[in-house]
N, C-alpha and C. Protein backbone atom coordinates (compact mmCIF):
# COMPACT_ATOMS: atom_id res chain seq x y z
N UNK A 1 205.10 88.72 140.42
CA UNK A 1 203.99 89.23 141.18
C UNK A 1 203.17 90.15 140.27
N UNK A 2 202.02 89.70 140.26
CA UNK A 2 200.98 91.03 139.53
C UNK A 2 200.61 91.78 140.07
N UNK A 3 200.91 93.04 139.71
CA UNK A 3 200.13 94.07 140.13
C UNK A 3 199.17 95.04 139.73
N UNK A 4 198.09 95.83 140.50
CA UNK A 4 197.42 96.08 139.21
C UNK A 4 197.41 97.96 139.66
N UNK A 5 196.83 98.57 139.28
CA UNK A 5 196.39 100.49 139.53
C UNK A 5 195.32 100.58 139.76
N UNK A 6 195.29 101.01 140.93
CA UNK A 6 194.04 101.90 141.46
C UNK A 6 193.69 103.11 141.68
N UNK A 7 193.14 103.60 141.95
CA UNK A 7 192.95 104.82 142.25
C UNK A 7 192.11 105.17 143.83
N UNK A 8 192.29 105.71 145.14
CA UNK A 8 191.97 105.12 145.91
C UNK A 8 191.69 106.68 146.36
N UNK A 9 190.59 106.98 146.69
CA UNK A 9 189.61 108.26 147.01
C UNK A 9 189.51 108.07 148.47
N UNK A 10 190.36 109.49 149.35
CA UNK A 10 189.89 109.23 150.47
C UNK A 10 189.14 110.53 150.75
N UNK A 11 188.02 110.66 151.13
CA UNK A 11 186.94 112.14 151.63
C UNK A 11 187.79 112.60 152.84
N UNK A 12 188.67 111.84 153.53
CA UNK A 12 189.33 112.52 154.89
C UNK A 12 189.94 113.79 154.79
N UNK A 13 190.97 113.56 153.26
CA UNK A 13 191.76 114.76 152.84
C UNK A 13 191.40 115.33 151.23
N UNK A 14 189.82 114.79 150.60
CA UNK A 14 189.26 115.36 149.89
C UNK A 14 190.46 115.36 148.80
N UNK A 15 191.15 114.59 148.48
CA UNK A 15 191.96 113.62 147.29
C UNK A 15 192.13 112.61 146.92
N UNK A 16 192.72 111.69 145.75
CA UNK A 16 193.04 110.84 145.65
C UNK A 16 193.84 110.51 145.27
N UNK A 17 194.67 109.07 145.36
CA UNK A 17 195.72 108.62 145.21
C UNK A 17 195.76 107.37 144.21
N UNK A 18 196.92 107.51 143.39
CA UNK A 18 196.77 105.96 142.64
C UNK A 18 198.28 105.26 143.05
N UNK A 19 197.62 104.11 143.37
CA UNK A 19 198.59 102.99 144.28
C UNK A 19 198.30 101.72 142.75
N UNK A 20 199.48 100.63 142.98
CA UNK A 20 199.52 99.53 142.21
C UNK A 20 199.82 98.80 143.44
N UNK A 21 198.66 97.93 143.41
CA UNK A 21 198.68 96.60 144.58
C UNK A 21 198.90 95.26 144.01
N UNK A 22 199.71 94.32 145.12
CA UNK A 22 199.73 93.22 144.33
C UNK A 22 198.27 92.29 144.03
N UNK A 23 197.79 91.48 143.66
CA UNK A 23 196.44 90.72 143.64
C UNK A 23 196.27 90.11 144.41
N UNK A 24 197.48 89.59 145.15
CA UNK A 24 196.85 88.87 146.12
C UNK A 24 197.23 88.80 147.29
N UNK A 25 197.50 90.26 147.48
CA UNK A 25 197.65 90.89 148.84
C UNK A 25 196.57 90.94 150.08
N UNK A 26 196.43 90.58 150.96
CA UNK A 26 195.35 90.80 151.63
C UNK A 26 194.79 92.36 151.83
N UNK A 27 193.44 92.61 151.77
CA UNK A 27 193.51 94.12 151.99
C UNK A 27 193.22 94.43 153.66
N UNK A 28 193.69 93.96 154.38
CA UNK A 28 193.94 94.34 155.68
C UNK A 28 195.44 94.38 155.49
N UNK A 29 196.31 94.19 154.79
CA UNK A 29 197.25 94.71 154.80
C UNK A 29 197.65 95.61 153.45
N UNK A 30 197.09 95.99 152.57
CA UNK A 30 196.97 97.39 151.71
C UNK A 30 196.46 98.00 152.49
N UNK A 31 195.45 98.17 153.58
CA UNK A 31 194.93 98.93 154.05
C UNK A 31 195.44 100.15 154.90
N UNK A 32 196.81 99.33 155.73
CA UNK A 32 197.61 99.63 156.40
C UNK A 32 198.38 100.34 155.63
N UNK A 33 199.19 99.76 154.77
CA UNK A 33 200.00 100.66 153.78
C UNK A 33 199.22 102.00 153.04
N UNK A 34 198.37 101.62 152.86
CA UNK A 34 197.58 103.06 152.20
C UNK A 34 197.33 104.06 153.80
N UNK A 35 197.22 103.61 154.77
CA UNK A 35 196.84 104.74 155.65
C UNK A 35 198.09 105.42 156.33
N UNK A 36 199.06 104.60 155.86
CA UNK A 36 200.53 104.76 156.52
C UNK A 36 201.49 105.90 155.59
N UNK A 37 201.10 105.86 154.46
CA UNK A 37 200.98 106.51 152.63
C UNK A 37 200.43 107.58 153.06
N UNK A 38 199.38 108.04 153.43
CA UNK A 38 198.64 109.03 152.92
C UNK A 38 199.03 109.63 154.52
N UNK A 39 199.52 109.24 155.50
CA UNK A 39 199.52 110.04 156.64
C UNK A 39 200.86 110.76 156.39
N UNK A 40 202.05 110.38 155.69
CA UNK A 40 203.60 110.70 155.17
C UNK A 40 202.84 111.73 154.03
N UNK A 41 202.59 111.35 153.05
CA UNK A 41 202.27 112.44 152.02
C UNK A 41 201.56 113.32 153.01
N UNK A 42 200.56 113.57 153.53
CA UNK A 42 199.78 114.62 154.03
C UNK A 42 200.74 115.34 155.26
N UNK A 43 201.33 114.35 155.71
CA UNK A 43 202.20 115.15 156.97
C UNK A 43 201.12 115.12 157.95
N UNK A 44 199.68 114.61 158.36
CA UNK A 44 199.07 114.47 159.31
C UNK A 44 199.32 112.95 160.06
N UNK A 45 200.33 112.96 161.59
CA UNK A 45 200.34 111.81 161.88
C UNK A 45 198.93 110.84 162.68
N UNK A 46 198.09 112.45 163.15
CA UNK A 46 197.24 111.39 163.44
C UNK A 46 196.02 111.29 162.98
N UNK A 47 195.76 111.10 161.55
CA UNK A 47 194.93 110.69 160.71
C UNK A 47 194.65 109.40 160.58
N UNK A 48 193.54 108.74 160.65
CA UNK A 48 193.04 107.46 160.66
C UNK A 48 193.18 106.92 162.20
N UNK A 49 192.80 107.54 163.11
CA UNK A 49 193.23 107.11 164.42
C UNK A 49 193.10 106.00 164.91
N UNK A 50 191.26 105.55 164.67
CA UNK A 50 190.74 104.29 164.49
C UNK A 50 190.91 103.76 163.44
N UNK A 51 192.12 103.15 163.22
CA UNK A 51 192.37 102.18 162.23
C UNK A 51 191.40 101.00 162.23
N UNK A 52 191.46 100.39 163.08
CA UNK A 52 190.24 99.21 163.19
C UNK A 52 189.01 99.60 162.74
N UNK A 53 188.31 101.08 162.20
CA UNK A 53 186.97 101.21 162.53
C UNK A 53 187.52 101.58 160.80
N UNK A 54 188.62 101.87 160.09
CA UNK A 54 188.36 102.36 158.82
C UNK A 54 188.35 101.38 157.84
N UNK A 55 187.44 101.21 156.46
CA UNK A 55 187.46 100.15 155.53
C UNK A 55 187.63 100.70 154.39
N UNK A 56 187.38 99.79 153.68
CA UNK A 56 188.38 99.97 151.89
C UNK A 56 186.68 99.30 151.20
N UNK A 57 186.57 99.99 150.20
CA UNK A 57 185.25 99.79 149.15
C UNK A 57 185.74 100.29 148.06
N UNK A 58 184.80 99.03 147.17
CA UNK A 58 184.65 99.03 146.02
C UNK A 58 183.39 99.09 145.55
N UNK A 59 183.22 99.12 144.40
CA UNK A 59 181.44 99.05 143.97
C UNK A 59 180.95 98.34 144.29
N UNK A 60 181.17 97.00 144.57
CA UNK A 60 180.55 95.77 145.12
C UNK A 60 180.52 96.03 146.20
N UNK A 61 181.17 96.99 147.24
CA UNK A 61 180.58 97.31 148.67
C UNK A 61 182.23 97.05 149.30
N UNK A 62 182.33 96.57 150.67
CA UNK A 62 182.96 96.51 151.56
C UNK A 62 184.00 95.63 151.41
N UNK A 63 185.21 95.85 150.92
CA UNK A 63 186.23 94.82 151.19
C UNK A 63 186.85 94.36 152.72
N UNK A 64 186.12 93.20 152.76
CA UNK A 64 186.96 92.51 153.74
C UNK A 64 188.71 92.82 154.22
N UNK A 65 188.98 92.12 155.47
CA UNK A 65 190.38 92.60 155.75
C UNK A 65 191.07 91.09 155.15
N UNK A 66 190.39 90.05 155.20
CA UNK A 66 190.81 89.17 154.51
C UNK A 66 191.07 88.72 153.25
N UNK A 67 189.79 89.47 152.51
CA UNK A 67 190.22 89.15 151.38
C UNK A 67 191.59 89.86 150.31
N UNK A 68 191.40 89.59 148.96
CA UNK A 68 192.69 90.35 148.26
C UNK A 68 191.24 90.57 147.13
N UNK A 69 192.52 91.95 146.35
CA UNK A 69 192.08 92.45 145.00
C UNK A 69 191.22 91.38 143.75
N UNK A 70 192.29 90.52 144.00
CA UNK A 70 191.67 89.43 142.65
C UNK A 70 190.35 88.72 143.15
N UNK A 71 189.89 88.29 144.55
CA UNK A 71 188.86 87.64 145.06
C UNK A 71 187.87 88.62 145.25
N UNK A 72 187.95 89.89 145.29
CA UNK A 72 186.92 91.27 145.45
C UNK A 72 186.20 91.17 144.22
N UNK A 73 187.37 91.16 142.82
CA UNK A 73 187.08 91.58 141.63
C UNK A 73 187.73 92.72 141.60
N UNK A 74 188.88 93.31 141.72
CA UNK A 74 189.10 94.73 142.00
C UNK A 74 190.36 94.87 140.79
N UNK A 75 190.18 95.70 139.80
CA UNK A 75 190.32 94.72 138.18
C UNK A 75 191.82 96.54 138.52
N UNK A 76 191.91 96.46 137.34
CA UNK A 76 193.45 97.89 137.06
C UNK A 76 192.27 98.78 136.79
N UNK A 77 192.45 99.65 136.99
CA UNK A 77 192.03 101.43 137.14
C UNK A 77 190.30 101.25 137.81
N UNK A 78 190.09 100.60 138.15
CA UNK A 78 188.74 100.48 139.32
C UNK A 78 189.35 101.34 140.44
N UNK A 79 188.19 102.26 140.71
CA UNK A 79 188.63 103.06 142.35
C UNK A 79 187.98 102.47 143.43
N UNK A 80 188.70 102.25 144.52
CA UNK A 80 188.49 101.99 146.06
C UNK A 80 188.28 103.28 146.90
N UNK A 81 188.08 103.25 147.92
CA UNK A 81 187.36 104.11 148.81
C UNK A 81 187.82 103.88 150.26
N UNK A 82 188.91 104.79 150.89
CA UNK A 82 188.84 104.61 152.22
C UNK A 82 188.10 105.42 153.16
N UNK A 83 187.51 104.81 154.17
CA UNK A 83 186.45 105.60 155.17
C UNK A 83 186.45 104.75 156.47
């Protein structure tokens, strides 16, 4: 499995995190894991309440929940964006 490093900036808790995702993971499901991640590290359980309403970006804009890293373009040390 390949995986690659990111670095993944969330403004919620004004930090960021670097995660290694596989490529061809869907990011509706990194998405989950990163909000599930950062609610354990922070100790806030109810952060991201509307999960459905939060997305993952890259420079190219809006990653889909369908797509994965390698079909985004979402290369090793590129940062993502949850909001």
């Amino acid at each position: 499995m390949k995986l690659i490093t990111v670095e993944v900036l969330c403004p919620s808790t004004s930090r960021s995190y670097d995660y290694r995702l596989p490529v061809k993971m869907q990011a509706g499901d990194i998405k989950k894991q990163i909000i599930e991640d950062i609610r354990i590290f922070e100790g806030i359980s109810d952060l991201f309440k509307n999960e459905d309403k939060i997305n993952l970006y890259c420079e190219n804009g809006c990653i889909a929940d369908s797509d994965t890293p390698e079909n985004t373009g979402v290369q090793n040390g590129d940062k993502i964006m949850i909001i």
